[in-house]
C-alpha atoms as a PDB file:
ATOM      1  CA  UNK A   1      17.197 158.611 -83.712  1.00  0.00           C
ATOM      2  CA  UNK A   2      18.179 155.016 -84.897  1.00  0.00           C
ATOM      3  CA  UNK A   3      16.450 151.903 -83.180  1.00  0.00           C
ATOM      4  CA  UNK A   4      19.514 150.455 -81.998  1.00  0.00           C
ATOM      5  CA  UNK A   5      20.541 153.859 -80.007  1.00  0.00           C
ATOM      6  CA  UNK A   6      17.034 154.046 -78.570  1.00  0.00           C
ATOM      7  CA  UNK A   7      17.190 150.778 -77.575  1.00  0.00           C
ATOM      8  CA  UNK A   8      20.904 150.992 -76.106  1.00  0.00           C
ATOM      9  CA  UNK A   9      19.546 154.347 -74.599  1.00  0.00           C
ATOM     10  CA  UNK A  10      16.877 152.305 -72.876  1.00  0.00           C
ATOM     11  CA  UNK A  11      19.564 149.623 -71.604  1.00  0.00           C
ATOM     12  CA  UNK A  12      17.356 146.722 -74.045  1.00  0.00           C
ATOM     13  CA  UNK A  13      19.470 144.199 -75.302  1.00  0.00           C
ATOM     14  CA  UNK A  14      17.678 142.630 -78.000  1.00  0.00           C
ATOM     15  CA  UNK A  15      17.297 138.418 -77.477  1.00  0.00           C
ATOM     16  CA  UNK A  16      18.267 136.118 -79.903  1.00  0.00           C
ATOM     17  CA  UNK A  17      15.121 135.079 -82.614  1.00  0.00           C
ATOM     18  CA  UNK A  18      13.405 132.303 -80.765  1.00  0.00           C
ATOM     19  CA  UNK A  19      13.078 129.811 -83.056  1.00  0.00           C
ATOM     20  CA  UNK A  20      10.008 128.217 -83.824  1.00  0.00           C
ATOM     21  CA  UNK A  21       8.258 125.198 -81.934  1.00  0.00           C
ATOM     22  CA  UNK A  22       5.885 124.531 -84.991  1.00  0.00           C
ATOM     23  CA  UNK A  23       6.063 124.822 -88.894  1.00  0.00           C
ATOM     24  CA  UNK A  24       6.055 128.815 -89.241  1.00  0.00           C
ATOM     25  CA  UNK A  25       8.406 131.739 -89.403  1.00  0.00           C
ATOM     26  CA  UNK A  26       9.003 134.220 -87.159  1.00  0.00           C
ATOM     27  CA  UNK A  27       8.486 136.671 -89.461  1.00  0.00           C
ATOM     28  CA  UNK A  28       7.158 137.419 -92.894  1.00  0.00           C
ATOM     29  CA  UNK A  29       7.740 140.603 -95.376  1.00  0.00           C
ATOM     30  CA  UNK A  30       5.096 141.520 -97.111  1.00  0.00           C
ATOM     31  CA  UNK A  31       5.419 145.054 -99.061  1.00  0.00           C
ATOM     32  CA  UNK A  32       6.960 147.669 -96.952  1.00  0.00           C
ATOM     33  CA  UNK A  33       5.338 145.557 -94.035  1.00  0.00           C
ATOM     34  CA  UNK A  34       6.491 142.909 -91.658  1.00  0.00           C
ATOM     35  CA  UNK A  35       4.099 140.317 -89.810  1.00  0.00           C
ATOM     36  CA  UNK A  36       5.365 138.368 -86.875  1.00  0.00           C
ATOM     37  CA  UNK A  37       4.334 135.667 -85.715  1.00  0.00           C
ATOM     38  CA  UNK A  38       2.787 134.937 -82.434  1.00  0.00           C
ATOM     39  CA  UNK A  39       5.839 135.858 -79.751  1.00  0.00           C
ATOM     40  CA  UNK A  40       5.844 134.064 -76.804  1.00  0.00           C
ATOM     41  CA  UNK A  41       7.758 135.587 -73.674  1.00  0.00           C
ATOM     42  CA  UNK A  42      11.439 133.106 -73.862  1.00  0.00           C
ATOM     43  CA  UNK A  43      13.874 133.919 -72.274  1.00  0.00           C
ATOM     44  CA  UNK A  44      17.325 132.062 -72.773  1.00  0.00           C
ATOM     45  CA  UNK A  45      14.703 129.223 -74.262  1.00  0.00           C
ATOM     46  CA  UNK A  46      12.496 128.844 -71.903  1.00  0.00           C
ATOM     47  CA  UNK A  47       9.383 130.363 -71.133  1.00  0.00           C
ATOM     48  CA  UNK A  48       9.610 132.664 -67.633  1.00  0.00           C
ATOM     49  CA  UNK A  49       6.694 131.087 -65.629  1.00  0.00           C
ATOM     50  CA  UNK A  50       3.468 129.419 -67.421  1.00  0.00           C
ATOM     51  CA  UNK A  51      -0.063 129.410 -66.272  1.00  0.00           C
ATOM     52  CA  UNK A  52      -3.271 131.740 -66.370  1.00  0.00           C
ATOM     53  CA  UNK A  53      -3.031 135.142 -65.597  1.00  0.00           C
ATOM     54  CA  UNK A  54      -5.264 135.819 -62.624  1.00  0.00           C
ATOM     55  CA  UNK A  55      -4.552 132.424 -60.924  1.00  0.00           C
ATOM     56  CA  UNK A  56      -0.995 131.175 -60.687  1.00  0.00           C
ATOM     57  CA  UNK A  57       0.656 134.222 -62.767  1.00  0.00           C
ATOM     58  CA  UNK A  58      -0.143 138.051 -61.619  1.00  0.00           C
ATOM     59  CA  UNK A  59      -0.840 140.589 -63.950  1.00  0.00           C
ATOM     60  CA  UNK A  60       1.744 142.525 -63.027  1.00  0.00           C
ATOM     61  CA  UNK A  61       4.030 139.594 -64.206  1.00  0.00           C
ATOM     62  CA  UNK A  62       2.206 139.041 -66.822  1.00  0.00           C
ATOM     63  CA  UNK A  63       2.987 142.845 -68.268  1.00  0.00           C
ATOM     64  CA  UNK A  64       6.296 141.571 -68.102  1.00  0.00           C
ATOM     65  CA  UNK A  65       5.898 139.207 -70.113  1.00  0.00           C
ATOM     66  CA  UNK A  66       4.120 141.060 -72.709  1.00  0.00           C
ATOM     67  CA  UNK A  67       7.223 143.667 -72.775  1.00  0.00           C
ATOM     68  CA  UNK A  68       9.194 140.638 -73.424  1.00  0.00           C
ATOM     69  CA  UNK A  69       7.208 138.904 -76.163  1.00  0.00           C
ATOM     70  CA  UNK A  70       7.580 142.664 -77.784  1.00  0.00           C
ATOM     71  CA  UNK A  71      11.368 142.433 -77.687  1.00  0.00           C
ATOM     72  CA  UNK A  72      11.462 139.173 -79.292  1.00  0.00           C
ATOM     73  CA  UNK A  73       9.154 140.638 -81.774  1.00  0.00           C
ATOM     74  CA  UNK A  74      11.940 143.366 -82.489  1.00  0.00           C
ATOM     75  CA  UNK A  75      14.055 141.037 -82.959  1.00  0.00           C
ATOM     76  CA  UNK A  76      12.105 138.775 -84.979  1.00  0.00           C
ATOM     77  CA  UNK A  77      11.140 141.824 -87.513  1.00  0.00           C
ATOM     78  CA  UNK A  78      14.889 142.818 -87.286  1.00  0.00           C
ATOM     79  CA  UNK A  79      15.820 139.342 -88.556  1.00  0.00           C
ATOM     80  CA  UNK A  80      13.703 139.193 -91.768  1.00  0.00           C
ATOM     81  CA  UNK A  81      14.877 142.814 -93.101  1.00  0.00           C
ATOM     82  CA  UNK A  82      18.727 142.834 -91.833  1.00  0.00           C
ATOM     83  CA  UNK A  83      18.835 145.083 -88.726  1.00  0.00           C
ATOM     84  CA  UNK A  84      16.426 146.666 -86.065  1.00  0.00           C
ATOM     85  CA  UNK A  85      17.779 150.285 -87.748  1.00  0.00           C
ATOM     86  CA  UNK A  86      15.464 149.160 -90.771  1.00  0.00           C
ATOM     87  CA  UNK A  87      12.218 149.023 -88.532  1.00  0.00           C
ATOM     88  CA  UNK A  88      10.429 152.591 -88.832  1.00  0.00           C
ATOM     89  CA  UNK A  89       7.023 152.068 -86.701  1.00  0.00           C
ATOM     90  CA  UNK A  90       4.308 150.075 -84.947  1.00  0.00           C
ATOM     91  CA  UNK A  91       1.163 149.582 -87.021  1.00  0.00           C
ATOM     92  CA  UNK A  92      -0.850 147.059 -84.966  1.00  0.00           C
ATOM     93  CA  UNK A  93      -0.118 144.768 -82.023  1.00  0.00           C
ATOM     94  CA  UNK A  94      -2.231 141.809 -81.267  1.00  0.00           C
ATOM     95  CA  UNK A  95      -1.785 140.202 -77.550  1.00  0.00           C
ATOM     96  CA  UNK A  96      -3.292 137.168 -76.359  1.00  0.00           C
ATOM     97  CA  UNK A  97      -3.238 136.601 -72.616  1.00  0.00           C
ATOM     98  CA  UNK A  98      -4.036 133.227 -70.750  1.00  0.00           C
ATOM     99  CA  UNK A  99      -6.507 133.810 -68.526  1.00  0.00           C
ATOM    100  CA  UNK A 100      -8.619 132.705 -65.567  1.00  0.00           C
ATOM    101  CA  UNK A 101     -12.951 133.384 -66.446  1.00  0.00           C
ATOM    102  CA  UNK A 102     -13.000 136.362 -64.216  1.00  0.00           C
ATOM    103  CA  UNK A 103      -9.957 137.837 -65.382  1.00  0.00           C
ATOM    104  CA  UNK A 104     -10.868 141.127 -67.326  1.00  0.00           C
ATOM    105  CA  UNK A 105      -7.551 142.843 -66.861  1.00  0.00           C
ATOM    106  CA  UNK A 106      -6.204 142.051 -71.118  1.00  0.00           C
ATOM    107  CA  UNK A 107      -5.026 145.241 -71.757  1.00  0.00           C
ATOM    108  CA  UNK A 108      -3.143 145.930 -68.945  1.00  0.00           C
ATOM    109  CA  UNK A 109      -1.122 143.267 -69.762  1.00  0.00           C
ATOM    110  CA  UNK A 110      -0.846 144.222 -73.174  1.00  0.00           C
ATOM    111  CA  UNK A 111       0.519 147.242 -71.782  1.00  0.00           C
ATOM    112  CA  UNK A 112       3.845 145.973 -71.149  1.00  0.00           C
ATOM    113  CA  UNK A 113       4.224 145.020 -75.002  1.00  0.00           C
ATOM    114  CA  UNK A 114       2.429 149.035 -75.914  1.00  0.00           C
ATOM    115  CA  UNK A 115       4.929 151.076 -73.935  1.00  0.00           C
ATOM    116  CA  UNK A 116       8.110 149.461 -74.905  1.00  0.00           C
ATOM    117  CA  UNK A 117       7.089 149.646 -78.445  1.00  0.00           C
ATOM    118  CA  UNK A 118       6.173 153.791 -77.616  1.00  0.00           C
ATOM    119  CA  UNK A 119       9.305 154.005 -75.662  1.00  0.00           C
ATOM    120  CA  UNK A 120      11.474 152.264 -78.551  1.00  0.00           C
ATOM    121  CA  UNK A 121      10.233 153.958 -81.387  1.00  0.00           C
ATOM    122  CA  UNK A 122       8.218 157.437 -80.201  1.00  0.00           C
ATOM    123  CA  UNK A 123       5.550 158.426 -81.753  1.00  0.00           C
ATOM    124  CA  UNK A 124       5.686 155.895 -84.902  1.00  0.00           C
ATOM    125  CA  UNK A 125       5.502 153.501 -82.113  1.00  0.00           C
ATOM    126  CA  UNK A 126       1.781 154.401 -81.596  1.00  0.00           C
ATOM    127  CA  UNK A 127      -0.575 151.740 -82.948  1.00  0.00           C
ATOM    128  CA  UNK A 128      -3.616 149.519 -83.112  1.00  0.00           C
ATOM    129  CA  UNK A 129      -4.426 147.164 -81.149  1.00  0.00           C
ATOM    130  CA  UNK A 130      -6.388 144.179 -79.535  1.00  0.00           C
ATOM    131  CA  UNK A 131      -6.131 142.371 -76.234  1.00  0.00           C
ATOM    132  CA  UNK A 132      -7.760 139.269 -76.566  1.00  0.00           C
ATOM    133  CA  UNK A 133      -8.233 136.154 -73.627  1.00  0.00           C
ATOM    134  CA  UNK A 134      -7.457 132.791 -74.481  1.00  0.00           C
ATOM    135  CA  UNK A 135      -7.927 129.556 -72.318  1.00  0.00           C
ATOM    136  CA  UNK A 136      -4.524 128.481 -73.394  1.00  0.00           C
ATOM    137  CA  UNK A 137      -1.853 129.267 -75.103  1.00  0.00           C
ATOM    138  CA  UNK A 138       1.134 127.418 -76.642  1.00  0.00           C
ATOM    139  CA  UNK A 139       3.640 125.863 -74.012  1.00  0.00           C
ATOM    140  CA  UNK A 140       1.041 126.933 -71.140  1.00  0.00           C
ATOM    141  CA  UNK A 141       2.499 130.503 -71.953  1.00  0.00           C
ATOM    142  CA  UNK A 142       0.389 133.541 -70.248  1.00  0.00           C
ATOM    143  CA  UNK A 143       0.887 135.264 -73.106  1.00  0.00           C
ATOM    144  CA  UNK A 144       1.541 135.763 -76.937  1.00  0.00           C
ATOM    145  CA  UNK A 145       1.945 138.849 -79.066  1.00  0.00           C
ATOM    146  CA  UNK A 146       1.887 139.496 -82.305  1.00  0.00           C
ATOM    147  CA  UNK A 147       3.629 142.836 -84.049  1.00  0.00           C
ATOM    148  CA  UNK A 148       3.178 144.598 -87.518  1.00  0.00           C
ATOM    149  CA  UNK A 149       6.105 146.773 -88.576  1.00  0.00           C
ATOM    150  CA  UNK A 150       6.217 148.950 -90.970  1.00  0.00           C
ATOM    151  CA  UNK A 151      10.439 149.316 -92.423  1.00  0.00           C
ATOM    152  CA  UNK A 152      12.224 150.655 -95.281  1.00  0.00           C
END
């Protein structure tokens, strides 16, 4: 099934490309691969709430957020090979999360970004990943992802 039905199937809309706050793309080809760069959760242009995760953001927001920085990963990826249809799989996310010391809970955040990706693109969607903390991260965000595509 294409991308764009799954993800019409799935009632996603895919967000505009956010555009970038510093000098980098949002995404980069590279063989039958696409790299994107960090993905912050925007929304309309603005980030949805900033702050560490386990003190002014819940984790359970925070999983939001990481579904969100995935979409705007889609649509990053989409952007620099001319349609989400060209997309064929998930080969490793990377998720940062913004968090307080005692906060252990990374890859349940990361979660949110790991089952959209399953749920968009099945099993192809099934990848590697890491779920790292970070004291900050750009724009106060609570978190960042990063997505490698593979496309044809």
């Amino acid at each position: 099934m294409a991308v764009s039905q799954t993800l019409a199937d799935l009632g996603v809309t895919l967000p505009e490309v956010v555009p970038p706050v510093a000098a980098y793309l949002p995404a980069v080809v590279h063989g039958d691969l696409i790299y994107t760069s960090g993905q912050l959760p925007m929304t309309g242009g603005a980030l949805p709430a900033t702050g560490k995760v386990g003190g002014a953001v819940s984790a359970d927001d925070a999983k939001g957020y990481a579904r969100q920085s995935a979409l705007n990963a889609i649509a990053a990826a989409a952007a620099a090979v001319g349609g989400v249809d060209r997309l064929t799989g998930v080969v490793k996310v990377v998720g940062f999360v913004a968090s307080t010391p005692d906060f252990t809970g990374q890859p349940g955040v990361i979660n949110g970004a790991s089952e959209l990706l399953g749920q968009v693109f099945g099993e192809a969607g099934r990848h590697a990943r890491s779920a790292v903390a970070a004291p900050v991260l750009p724009l106060d965000s609570p978190v960042e992802v990063e997505v490698i595509f593979s496309y044809v």
